[in-house]
Protein backbone atom coordinates (compact mmCIF):
# COMPACT_ATOMS: atom_id res chain seq x y z
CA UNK A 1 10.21 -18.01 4.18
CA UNK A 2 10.09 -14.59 5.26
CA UNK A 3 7.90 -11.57 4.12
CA UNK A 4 9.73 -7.93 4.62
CA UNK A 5 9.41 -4.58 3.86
CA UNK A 6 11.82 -2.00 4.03
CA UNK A 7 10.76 2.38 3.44
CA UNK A 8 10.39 5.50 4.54
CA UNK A 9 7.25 7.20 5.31
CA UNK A 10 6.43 11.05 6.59
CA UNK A 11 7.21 9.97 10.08
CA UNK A 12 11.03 9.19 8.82
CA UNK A 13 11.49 11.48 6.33
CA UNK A 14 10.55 14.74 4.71
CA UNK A 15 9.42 15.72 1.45
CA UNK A 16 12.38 16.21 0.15
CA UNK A 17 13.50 12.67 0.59
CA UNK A 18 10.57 11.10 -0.50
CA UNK A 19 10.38 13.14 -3.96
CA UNK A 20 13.96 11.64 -4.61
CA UNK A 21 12.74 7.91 -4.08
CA UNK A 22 9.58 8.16 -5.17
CA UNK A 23 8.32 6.03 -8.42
CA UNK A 24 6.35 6.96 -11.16
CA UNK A 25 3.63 4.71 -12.03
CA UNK A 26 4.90 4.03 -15.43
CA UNK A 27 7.84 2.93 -13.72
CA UNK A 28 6.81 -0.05 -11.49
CA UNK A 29 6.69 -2.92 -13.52
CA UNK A 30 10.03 -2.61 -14.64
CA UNK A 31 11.25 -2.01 -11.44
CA UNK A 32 9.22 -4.96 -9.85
CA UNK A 33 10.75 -7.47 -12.20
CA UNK A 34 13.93 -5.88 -11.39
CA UNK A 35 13.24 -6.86 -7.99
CA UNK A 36 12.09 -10.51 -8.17
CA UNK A 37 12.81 -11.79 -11.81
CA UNK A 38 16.51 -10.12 -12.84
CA UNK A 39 19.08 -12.06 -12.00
CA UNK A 40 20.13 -12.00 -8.74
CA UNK A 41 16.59 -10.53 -7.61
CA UNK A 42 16.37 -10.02 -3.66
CA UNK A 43 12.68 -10.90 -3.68
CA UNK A 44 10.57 -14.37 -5.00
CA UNK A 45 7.64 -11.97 -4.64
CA UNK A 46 7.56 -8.20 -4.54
CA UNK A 47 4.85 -5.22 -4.45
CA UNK A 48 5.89 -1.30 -4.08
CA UNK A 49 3.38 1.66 -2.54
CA UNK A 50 4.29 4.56 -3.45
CA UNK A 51 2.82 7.47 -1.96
CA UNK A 52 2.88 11.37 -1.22
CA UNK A 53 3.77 10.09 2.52
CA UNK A 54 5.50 6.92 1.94
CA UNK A 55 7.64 4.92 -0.24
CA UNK A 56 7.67 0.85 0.57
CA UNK A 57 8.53 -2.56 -0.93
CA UNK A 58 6.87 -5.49 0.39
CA UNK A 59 8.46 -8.87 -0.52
CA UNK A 60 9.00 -12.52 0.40
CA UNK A 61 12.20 -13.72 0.53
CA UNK A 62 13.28 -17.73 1.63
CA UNK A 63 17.16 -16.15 2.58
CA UNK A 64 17.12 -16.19 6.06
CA UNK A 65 19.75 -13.24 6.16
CA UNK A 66 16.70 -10.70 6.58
CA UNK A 67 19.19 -7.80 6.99
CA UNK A 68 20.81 -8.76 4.00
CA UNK A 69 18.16 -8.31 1.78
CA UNK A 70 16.51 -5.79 3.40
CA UNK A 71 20.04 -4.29 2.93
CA UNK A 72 20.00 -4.80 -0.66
CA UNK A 73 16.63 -3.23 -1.15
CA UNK A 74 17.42 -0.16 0.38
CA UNK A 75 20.95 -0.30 -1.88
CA UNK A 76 18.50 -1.09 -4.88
CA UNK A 77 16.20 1.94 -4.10
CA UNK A 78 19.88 3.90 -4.03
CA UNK A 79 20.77 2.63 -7.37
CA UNK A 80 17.84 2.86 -9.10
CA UNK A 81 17.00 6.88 -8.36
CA UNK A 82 21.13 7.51 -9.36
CA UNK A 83 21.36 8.30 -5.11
CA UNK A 84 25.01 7.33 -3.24
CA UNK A 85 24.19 4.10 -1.64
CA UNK A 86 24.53 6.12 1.82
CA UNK A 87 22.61 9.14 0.81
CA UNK A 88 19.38 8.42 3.22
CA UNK A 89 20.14 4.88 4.52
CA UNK A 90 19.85 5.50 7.96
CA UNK A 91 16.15 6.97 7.37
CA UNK A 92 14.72 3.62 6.05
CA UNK A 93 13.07 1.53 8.55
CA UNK A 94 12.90 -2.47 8.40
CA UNK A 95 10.53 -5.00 9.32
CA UNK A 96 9.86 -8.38 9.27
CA UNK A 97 7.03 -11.03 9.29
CA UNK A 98 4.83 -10.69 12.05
CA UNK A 99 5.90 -6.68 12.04
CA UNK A 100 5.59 -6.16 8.31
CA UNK A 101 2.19 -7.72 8.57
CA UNK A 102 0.96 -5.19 11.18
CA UNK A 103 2.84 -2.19 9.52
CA UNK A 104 0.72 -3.02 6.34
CA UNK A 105 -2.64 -3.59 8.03
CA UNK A 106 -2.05 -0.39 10.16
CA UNK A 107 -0.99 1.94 7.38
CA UNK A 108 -4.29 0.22 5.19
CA UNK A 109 -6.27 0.95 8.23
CA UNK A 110 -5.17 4.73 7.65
CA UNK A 111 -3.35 4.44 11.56
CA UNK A 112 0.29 5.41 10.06
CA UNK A 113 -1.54 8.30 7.56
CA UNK A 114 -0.49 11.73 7.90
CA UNK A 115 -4.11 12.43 8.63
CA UNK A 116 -5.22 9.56 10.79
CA UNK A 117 -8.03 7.25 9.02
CA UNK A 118 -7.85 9.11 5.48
CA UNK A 119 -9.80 6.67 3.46
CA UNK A 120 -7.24 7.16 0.17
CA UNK A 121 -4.77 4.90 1.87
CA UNK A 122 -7.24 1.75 0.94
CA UNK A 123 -7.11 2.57 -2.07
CA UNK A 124 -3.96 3.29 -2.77
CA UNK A 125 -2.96 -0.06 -0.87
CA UNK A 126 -5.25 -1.88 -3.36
CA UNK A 127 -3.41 -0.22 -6.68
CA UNK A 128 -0.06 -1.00 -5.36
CA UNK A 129 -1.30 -5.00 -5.54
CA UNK A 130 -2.99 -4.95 -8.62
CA UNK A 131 -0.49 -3.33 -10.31
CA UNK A 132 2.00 -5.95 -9.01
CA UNK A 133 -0.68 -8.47 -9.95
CA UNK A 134 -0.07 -7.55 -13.32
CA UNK A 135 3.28 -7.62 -13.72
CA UNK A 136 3.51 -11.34 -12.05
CA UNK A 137 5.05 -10.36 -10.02
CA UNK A 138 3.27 -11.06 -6.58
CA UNK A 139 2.16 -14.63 -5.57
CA UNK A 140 0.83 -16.87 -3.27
CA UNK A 141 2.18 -15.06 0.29
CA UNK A 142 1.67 -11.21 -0.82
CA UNK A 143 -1.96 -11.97 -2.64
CA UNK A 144 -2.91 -13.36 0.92
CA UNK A 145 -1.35 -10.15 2.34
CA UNK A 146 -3.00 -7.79 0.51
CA UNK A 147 -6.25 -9.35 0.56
CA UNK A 148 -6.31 -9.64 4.36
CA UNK A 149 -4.88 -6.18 4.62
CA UNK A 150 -7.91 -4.70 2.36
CA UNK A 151 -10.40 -6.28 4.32
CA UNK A 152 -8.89 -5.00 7.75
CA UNK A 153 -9.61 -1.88 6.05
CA UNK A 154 -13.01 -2.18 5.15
CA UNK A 155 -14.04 -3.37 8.69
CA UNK A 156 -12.49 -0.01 10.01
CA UNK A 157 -14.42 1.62 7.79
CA UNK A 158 -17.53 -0.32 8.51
CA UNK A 159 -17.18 -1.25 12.00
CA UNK A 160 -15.72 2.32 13.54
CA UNK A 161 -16.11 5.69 13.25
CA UNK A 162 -12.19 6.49 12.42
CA UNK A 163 -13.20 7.76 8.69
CA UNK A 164 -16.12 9.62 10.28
CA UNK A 165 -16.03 13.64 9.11
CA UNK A 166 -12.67 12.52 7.40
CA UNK A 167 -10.28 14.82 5.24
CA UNK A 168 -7.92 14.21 2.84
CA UNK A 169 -4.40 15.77 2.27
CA UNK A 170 -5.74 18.05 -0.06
CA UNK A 171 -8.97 19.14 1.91
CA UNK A 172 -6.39 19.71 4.84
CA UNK A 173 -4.36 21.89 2.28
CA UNK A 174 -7.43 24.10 2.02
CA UNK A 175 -8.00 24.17 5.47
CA UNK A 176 -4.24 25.63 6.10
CA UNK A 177 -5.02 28.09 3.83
CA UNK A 178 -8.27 29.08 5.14
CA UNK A 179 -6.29 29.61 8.87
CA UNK A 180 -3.72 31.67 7.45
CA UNK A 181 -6.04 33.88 5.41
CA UNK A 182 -8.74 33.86 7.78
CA UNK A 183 -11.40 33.61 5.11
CA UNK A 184 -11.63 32.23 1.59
CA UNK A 185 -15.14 33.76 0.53
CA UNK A 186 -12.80 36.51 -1.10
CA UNK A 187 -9.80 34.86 -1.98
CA UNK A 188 -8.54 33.77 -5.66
CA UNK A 189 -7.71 30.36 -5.46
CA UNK A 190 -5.77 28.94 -8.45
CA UNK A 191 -5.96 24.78 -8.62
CA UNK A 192 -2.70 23.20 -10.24
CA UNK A 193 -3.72 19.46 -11.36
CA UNK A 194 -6.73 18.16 -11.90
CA UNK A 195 -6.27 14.43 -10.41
CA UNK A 196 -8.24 13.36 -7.23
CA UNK A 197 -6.48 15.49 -4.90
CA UNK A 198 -7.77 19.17 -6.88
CA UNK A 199 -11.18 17.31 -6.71
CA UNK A 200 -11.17 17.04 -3.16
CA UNK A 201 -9.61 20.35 -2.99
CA UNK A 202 -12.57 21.82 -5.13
CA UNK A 203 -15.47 20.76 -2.70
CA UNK A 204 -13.48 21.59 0.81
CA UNK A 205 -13.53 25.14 -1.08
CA UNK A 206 -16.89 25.34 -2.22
CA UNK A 207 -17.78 24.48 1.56
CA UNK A 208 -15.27 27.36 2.79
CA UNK A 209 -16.78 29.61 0.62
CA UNK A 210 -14.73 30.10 -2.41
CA UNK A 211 -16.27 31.72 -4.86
CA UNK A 212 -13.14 32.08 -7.47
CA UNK A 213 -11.34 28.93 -8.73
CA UNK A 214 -9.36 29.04 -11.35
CA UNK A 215 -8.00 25.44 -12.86
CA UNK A 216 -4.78 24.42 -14.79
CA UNK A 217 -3.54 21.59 -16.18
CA UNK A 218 -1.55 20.12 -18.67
CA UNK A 219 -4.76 17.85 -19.72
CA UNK A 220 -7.19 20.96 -20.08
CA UNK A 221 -9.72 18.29 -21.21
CA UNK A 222 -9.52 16.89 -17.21
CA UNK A 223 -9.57 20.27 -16.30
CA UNK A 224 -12.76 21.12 -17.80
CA UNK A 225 -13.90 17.84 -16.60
CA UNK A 226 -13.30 19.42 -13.38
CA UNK A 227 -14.94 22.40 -13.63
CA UNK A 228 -17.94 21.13 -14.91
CA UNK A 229 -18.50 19.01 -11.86
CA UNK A 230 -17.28 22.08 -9.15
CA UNK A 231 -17.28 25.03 -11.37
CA UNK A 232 -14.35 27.63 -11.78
CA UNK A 233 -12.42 28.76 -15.09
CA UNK A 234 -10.04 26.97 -16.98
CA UNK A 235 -6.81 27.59 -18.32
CA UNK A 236 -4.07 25.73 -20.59
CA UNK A 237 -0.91 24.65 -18.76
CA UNK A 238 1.27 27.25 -20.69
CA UNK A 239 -1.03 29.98 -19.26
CA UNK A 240 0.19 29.31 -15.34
CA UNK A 241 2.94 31.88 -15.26
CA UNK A 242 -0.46 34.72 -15.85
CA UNK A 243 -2.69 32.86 -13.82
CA UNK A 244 -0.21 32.79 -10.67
CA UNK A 245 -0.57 36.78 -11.04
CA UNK A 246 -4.09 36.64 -11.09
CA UNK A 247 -3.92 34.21 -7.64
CA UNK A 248 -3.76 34.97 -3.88
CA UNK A 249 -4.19 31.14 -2.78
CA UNK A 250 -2.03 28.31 -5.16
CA UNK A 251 -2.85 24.89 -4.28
CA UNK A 252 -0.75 21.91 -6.77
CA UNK A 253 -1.33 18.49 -6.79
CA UNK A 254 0.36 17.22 -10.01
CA UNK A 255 1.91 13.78 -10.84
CA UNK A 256 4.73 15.68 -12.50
CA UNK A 257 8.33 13.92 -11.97
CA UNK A 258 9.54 17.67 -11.79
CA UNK A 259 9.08 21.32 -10.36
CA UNK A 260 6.50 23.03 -12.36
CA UNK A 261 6.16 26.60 -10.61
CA UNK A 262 9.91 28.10 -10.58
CA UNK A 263 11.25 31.43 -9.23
CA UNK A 264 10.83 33.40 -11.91
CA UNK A 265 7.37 32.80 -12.26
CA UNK A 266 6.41 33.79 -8.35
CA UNK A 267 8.69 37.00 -8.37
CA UNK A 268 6.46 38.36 -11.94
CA UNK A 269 3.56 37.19 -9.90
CA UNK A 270 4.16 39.05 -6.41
CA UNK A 271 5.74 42.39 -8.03
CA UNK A 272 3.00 44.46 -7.46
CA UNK A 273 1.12 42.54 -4.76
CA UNK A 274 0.42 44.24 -1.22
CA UNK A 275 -0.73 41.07 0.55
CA UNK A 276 1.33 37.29 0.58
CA UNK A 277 1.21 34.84 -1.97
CA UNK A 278 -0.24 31.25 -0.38
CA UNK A 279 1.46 28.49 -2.44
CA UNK A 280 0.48 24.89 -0.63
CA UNK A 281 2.69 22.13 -2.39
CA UNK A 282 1.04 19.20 -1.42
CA UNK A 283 2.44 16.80 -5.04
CA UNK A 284 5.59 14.58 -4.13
CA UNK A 285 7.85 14.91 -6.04
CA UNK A 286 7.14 18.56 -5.40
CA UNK A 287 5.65 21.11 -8.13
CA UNK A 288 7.14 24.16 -6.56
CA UNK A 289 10.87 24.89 -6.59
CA UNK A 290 12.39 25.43 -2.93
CA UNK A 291 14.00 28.03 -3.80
CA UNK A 292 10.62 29.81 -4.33
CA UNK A 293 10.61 29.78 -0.20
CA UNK A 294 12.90 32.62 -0.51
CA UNK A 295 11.01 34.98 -2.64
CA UNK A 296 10.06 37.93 -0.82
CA UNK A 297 6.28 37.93 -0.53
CA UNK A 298 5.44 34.50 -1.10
CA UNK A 299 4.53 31.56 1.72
CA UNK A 300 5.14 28.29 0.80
CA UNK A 301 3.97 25.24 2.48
CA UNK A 302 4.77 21.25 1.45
CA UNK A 303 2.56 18.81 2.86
CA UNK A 304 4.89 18.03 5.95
CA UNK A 305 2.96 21.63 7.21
CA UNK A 306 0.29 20.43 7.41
CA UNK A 307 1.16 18.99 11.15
CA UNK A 308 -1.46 22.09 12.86
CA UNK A 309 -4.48 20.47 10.81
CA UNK A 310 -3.40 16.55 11.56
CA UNK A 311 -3.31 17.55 15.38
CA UNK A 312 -6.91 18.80 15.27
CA UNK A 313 -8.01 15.79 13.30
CA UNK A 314 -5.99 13.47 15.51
CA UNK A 315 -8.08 14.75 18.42
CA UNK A 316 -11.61 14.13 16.93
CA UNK A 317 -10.53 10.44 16.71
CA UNK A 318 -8.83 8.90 19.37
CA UNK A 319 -11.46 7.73 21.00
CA UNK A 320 -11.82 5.31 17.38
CA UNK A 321 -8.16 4.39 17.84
CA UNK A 322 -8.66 1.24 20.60
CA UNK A 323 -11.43 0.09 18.29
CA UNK A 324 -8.99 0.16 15.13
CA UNK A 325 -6.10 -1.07 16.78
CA UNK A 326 -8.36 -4.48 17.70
CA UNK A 327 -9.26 -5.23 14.32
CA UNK A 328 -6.21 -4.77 13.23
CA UNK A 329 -4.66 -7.29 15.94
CA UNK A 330 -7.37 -9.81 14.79
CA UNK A 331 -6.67 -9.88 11.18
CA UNK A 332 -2.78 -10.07 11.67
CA UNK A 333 -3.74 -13.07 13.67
CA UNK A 334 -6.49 -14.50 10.95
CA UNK A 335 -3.28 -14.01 8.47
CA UNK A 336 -0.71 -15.57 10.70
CA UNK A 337 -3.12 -18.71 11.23
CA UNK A 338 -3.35 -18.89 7.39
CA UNK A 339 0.61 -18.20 7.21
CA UNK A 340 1.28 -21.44 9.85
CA UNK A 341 -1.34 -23.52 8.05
CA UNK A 342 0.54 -23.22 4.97
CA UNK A 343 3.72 -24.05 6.51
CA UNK A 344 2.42 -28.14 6.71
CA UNK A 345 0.54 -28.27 3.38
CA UNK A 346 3.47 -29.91 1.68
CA UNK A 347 3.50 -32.55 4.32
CA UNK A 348 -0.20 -33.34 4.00
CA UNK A 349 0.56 -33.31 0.64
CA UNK A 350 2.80 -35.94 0.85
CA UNK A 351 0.73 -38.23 3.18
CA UNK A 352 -2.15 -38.23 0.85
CA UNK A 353 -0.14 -39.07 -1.57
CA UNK A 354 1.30 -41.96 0.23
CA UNK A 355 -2.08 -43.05 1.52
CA UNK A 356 -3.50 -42.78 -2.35
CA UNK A 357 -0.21 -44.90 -3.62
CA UNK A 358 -1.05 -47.58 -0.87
CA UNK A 359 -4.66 -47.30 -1.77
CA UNK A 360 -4.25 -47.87 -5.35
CA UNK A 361 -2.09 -50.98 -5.12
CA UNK A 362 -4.09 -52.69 -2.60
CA UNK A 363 -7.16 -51.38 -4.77
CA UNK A 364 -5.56 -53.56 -7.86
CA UNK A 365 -4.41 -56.81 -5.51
CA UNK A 366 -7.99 -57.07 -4.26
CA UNK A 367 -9.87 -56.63 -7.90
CA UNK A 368 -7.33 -59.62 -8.85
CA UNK A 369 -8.57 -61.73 -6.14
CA UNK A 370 -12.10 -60.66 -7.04
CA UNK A 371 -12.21 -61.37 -10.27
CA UNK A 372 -14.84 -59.98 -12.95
CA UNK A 373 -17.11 -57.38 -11.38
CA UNK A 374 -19.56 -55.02 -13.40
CA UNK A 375 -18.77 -51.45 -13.64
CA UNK A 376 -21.34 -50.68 -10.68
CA UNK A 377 -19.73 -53.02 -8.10
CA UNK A 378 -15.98 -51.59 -9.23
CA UNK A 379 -17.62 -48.37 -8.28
CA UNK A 380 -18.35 -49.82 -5.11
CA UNK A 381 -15.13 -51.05 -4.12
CA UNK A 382 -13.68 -48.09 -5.29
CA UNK A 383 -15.53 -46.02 -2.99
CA UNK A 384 -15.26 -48.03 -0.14
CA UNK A 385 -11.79 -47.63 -0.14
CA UNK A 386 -11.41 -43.48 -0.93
CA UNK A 387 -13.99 -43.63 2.40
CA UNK A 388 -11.54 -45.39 4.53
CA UNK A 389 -8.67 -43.61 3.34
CA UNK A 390 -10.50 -40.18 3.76
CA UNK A 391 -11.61 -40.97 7.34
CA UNK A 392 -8.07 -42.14 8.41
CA UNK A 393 -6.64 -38.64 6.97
CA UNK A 394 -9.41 -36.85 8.05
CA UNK A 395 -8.50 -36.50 11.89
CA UNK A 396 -4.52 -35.78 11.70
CA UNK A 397 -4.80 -33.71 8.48
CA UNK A 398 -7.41 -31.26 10.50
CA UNK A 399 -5.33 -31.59 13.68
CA UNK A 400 -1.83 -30.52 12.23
CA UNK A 401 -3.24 -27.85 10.61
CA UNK A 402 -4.85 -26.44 14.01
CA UNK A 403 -1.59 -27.33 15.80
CA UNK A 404 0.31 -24.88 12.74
CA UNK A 405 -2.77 -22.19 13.84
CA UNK A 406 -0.80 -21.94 17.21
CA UNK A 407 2.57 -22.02 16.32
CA UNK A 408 3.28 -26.03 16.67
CA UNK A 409 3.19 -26.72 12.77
CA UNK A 410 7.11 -27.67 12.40
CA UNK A 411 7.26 -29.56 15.47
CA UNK A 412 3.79 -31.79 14.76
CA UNK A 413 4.78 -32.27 10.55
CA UNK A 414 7.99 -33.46 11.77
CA UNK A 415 6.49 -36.50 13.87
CA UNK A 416 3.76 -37.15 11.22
CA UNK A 417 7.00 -37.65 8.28
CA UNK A 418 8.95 -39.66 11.00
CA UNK A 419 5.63 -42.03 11.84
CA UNK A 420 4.53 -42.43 8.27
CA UNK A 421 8.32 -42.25 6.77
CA UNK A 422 7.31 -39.83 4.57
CA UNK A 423 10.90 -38.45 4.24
CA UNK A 424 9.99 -34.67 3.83
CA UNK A 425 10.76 -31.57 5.78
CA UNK A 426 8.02 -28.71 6.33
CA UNK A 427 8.36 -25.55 5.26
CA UNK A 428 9.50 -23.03 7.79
């Protein structure tokens, strides 16, 4: 058995990659059972994140061709967004066991974020699970996973500081805007999207000083939702070609599969402007079209600029990386205890079965010999012998499953079936 995990992520590739394989949320079941229950599935168990910064599958696989299937996931993720099966192969990067463990806890922990120790990531991590939860289509091995992984993340959240005077994509969107304008006490700021990202974005520019925020979205119910928490005007979807005009700071966070700002609508809006147009894109798949970049008078940024701000939060936490990285190294090793222990369960399985068998039949020949008893002295006898068998179990069942702890579970199940004939092989 193997777990794996094959992606890309921001430090692989940019935006524009991720946007092509990202998935929708609708999207994942189908895709999941595509994955593990189709025939000819890759995976026995499979989970996707899907991210602004990272697209991953997670599975367990019992082929031990790892580059096989890790091969035919990346193919898969090809096929499935209508990409040649070469397109951005070489940008995918592949793990395995012990590595795909630690890849999971550290990106949980927030340690392979674009903004180091972003709390979202938990989150995010969490929703990925449940949703494959619900579709069946993650069992015994990834549950254990995902568990372990959420709980390295809430002792890095409890036990350091990494989260401490955290920001989120969005807040760092604001803050890129506030450096190139200087100041946002004067600025118009228009809010595309109304999702957790514009919230975010709302506050950081309440504490910069906005004092105009205008909000759009195709839901102008969550919009107004929106505004009543942080304030600011609202404005139906089919209104955003008039309120980019009115704008000198766009900001878009939508879950739209498609561009939703196009050329036409930034040249109407910077015709008769003296000063540029800030348009931060921070939505994968992207809102804004790229060819937007071009317009004369208009700066557009994606969330791979935001690289100035994640230096500057890098610094303030550093010194919490040591502390991070240790937790993380003890919960790969709680996991890969729990992992090796579950390697020999089958042969346990099999001598308590064999010791219950032998129990039961010399259980009968003695109750023969006996003859009548009352129901309290077959109790007795009963007991008496579930005790002994128990006790004699006891010490190798807890012993093989330390030796498995360290590594030694093939080696030790394979002496217990060849002294007890149990005529079973452990799983690897």
């Amino acid at each position: 058995m193997h777990i794996v995990v094959v992606g890309v992520d921001h430090h692989t590739a940019p935006v524009e990659v991720r946007e092509q394989l990202a998935f929708r949320p609708s999207a994942l079941p189908e895709v999941l059972a595509q994955l593990t229950v189709a025939a000819h599935a890759p995976l026995l168990e499979a989970v996707i994140l899907s991210t602004c910064n990272r697209v991953e599958v997670y599975g367990v696989t019992h082929d031990d061709d790892v580059a096989a299937v890790q091969g035919a996931l990346i193919a898969f993720l090809h096929r499935f967004h209508n990409l040649h099966p070469a397109t951005h192969a070489a940008l995918f990067t592949c793990r395995q066991d012990t590595e795909a463990v630690q890849h999971l806890f550290n990106t949980t922990c927030g340690l392979n974020s674009l903004i180091v120790g972003e709390p979202q990531i938990q989150g995010q991590v969490r929703t990925a699970y449940q949703v494959s939860s619900e579709a069946q289509t993650s069992g015994p091995i990834l549950h254990a996973l995902f568990r372990h992984a959420v709980e390295a993340g809430r002792r890095v959240r409890t036990e350091t500081g990494i989260d401490r005077n955290a920001v989120s994509v969005s807040q760092a969107g604001v803050e890129l805007a506030r450096r190139v304008l200087g100041s946002l006490q004067q600025a118009r700021i228009l809010l595309v999207g109304s999702g957790k990202m514009s919230e975010l974005a709302a506050k950081k520019l309440l504490d910069n000083g906005a004092q105009s925020i205008t909000l759009v979205n195709r839901t102008v119910e969550k919009a107004y939702q929106l505004a009543q928490v942080w304030g600011g005007e609202v404005l139906a979807f089919e209104q955003l070609p008039q309120a980019l005009c009115g704008a000198d700071v766009v900001i878009t966070s939508t879950s739209a599969p498609h561009t939703v700002i196009h050329t036409e609508h930034v040249v109407a809006a910077v015709a008769n402007r003296s000063t540029p147009l800030i348009m931060i894109d921070l939505a994968v798949p992207r809102d804004i079209d790229e060819a937007v970049a071009a317009v004369p008078g208009a700066r557009v940024y994606n969330i791979d600029d935001l690289a100035q701000v994640v230096a500057t939060n890098l610094d303030r936490r550093r010194s919490e990386l040591r502390a991070v990285e240790a937790i993380v190294a003890s919960e790969v090793d709680r996991f890969n205890q729990w992992l090796s222990a579950r390697a020999v369960v089958p042969t346990l399985n099999d001598l308590r079965e064999q010791a219950e068998a032998i129990r039961q039949g010399e259980l009968a020949k003695a109750l023969k010999r006996l003859g009548p008893l009352d129901e309290r002295e077959r109790q007795i006898v009963e007991a008496l012998t579930q005790g002994i068998v128990n006790k004699l179990l006891h010490q190798p069942t807890v012993r093989l499953k330390h030796e498995a702890a360290q590594g030694n579970g093939v080696a030790y199940a394979a002496a217990l079936q060849t002294l007890f004939g149990l005529g079973t092989e452990a799983s690897a």
